[in-house]
N, C-alpha and C. Protein backbone atom coordinates (compact mmCIF):
# COMPACT_ATOMS: atom_id res chain seq x y z
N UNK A 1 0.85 -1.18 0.00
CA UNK A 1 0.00 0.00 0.00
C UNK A 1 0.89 1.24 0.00
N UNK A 2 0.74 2.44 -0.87
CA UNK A 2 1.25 3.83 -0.96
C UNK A 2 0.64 4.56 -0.68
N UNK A 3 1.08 5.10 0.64
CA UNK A 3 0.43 6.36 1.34
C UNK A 3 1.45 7.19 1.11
N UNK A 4 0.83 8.76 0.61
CA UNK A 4 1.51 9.95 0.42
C UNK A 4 1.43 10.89 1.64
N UNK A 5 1.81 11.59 1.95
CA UNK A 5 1.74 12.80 2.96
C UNK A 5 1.26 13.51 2.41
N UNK A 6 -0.15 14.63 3.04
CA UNK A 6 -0.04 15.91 2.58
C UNK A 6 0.66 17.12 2.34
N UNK A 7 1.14 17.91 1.68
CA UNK A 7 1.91 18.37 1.72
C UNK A 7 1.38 20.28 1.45
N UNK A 8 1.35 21.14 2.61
CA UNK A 8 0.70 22.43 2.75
C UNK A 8 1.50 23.06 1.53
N UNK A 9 2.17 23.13 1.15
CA UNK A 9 3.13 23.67 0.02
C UNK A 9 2.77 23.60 -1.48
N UNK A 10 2.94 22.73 -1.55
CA UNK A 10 2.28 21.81 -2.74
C UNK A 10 0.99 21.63 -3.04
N UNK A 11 0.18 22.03 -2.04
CA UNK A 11 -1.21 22.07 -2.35
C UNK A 11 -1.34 23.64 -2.57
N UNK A 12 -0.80 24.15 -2.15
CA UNK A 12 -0.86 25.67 -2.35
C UNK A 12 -0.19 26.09 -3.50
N UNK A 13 0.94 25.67 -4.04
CA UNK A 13 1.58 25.75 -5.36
C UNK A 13 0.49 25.37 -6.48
N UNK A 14 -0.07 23.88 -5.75
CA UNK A 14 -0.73 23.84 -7.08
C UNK A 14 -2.09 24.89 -7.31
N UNK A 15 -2.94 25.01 -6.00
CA UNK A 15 -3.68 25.76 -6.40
C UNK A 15 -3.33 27.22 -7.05
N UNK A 16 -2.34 27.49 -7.05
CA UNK A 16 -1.98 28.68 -7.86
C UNK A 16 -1.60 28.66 -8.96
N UNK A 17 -1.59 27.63 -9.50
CA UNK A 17 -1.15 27.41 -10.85
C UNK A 17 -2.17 27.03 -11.43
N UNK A 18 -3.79 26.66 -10.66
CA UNK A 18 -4.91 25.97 -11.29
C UNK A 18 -5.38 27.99 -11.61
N UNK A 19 -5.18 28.91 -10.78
CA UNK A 19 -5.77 30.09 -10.75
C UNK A 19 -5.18 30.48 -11.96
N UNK A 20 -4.07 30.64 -12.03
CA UNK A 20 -3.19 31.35 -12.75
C UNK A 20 -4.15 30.70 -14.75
N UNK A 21 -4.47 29.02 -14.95
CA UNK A 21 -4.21 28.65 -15.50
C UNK A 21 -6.03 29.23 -16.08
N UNK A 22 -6.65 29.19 -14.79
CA UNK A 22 -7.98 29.76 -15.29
C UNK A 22 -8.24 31.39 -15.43
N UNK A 23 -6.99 32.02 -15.06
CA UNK A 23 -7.38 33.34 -15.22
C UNK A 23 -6.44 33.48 -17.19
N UNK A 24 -5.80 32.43 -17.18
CA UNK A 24 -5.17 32.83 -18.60
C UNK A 24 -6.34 32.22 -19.46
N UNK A 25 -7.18 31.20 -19.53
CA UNK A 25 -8.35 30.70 -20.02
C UNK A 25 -9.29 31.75 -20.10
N UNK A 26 -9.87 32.56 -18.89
CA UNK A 26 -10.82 33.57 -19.22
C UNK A 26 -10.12 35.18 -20.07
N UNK A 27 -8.90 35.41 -19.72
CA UNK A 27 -8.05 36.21 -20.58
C UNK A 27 -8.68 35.84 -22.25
N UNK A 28 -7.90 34.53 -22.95
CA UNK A 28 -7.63 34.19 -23.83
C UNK A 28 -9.29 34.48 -24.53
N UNK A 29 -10.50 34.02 -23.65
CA UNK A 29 -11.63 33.56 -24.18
C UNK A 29 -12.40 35.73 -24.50
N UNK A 30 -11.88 36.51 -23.51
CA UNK A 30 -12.32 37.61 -23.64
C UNK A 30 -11.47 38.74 -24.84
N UNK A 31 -10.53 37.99 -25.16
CA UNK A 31 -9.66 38.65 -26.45
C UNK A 31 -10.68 37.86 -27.81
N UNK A 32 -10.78 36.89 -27.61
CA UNK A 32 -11.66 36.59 -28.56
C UNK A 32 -13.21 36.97 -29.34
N UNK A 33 -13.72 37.55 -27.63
CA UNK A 33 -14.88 37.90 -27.87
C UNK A 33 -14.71 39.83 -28.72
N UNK A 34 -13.71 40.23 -28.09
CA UNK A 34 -13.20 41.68 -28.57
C UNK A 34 -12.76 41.56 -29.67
N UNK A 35 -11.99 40.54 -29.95
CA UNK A 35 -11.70 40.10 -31.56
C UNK A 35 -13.16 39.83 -32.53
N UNK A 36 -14.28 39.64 -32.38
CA UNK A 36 -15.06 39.64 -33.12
C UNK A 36 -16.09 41.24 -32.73
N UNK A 37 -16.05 41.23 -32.12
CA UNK A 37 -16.43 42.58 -31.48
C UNK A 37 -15.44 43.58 -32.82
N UNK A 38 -14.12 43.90 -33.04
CA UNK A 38 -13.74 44.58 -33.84
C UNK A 38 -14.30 44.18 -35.28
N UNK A 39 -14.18 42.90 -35.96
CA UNK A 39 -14.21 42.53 -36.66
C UNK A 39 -15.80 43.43 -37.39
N UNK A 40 -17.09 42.65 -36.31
CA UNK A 40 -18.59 43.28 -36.53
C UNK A 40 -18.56 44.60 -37.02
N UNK A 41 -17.68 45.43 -35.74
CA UNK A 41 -17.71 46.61 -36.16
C UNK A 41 -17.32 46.81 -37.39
N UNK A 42 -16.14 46.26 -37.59
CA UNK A 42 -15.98 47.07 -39.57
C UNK A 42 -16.90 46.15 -40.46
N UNK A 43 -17.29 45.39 -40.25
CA UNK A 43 -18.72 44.97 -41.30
C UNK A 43 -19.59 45.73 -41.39
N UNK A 44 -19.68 46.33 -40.00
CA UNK A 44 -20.73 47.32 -40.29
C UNK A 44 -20.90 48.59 -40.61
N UNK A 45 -19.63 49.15 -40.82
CA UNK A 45 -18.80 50.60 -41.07
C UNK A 45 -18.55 50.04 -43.07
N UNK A 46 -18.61 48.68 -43.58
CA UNK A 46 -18.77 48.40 -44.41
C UNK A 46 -19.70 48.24 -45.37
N UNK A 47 -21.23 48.25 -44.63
CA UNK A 47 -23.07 47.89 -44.93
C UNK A 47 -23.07 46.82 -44.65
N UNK A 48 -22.94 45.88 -44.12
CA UNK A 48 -23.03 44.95 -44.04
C UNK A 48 -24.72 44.62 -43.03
N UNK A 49 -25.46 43.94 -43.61
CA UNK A 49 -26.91 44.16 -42.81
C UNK A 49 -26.43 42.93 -40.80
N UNK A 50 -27.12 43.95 -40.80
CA UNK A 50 -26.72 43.06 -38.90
C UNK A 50 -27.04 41.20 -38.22
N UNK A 51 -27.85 41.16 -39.60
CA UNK A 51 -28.23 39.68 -39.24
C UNK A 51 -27.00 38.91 -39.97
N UNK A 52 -26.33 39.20 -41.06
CA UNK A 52 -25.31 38.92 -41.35
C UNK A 52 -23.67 38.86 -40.80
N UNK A 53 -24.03 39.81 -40.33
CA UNK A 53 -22.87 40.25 -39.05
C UNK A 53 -23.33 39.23 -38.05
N UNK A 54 -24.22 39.55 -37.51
CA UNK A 54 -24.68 38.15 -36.23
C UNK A 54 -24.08 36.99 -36.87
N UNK A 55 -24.74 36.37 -37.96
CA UNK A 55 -24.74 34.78 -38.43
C UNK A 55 -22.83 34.54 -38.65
N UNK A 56 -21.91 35.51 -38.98
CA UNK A 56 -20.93 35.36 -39.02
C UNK A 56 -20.04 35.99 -38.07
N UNK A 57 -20.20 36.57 -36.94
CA UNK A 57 -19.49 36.44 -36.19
C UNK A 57 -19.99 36.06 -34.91
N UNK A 58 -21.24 35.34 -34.24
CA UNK A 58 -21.85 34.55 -33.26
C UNK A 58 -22.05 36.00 -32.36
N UNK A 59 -22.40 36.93 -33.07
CA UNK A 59 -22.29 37.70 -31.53
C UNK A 59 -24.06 38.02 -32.16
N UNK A 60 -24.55 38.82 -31.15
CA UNK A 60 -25.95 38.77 -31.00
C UNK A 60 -26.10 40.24 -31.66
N UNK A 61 -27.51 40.21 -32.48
CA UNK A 61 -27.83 41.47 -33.43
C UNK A 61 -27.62 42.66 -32.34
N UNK A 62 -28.12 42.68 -30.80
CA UNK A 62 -28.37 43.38 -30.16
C UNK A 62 -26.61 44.08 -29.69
N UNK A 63 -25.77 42.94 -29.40
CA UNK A 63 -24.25 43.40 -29.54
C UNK A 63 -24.31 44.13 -30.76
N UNK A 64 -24.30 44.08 -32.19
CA UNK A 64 -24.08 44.73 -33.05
C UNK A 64 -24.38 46.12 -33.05
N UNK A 65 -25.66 45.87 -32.92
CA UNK A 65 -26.73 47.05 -32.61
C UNK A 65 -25.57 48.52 -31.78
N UNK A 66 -25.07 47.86 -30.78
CA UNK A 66 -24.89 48.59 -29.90
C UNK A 66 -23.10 49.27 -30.06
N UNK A 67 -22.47 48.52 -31.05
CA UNK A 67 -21.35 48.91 -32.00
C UNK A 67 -21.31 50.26 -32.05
């Protein structure tokens, strides 16, 4: 049988690396949403009608709208 020790260090290391790893996940996911966010905008500085803008960049007519 393998029993480990707890270890206060190491549980604390790791939880900071689980933070670190979910604050770079919500980072990464909110550049994306601003990345289509720019994009809408020049479709629509282009004519582009807003339901078209919606259907191709997933963001909602009402986001557009508000461009």
């Amino acid at each position: 049988m393998f029993t480990r020790e707890w270890n206060q260090d190491i549980a604390v290391e790791v939880a900071k690396e689980e933070a670190r790893e979910e604050g770079r996940e919500e980072g990464w996911a909110e550049g994306i949403v601003e990345e289509r966010r720019k994009n809408a905008k020049a479709m629509k500085a282009e004519g582009l009608d807003t339901n078209t803008i919606a259907r191709i960049t997933g963001l909602t007519v009402d986001d557009i709208l508000r461009l």
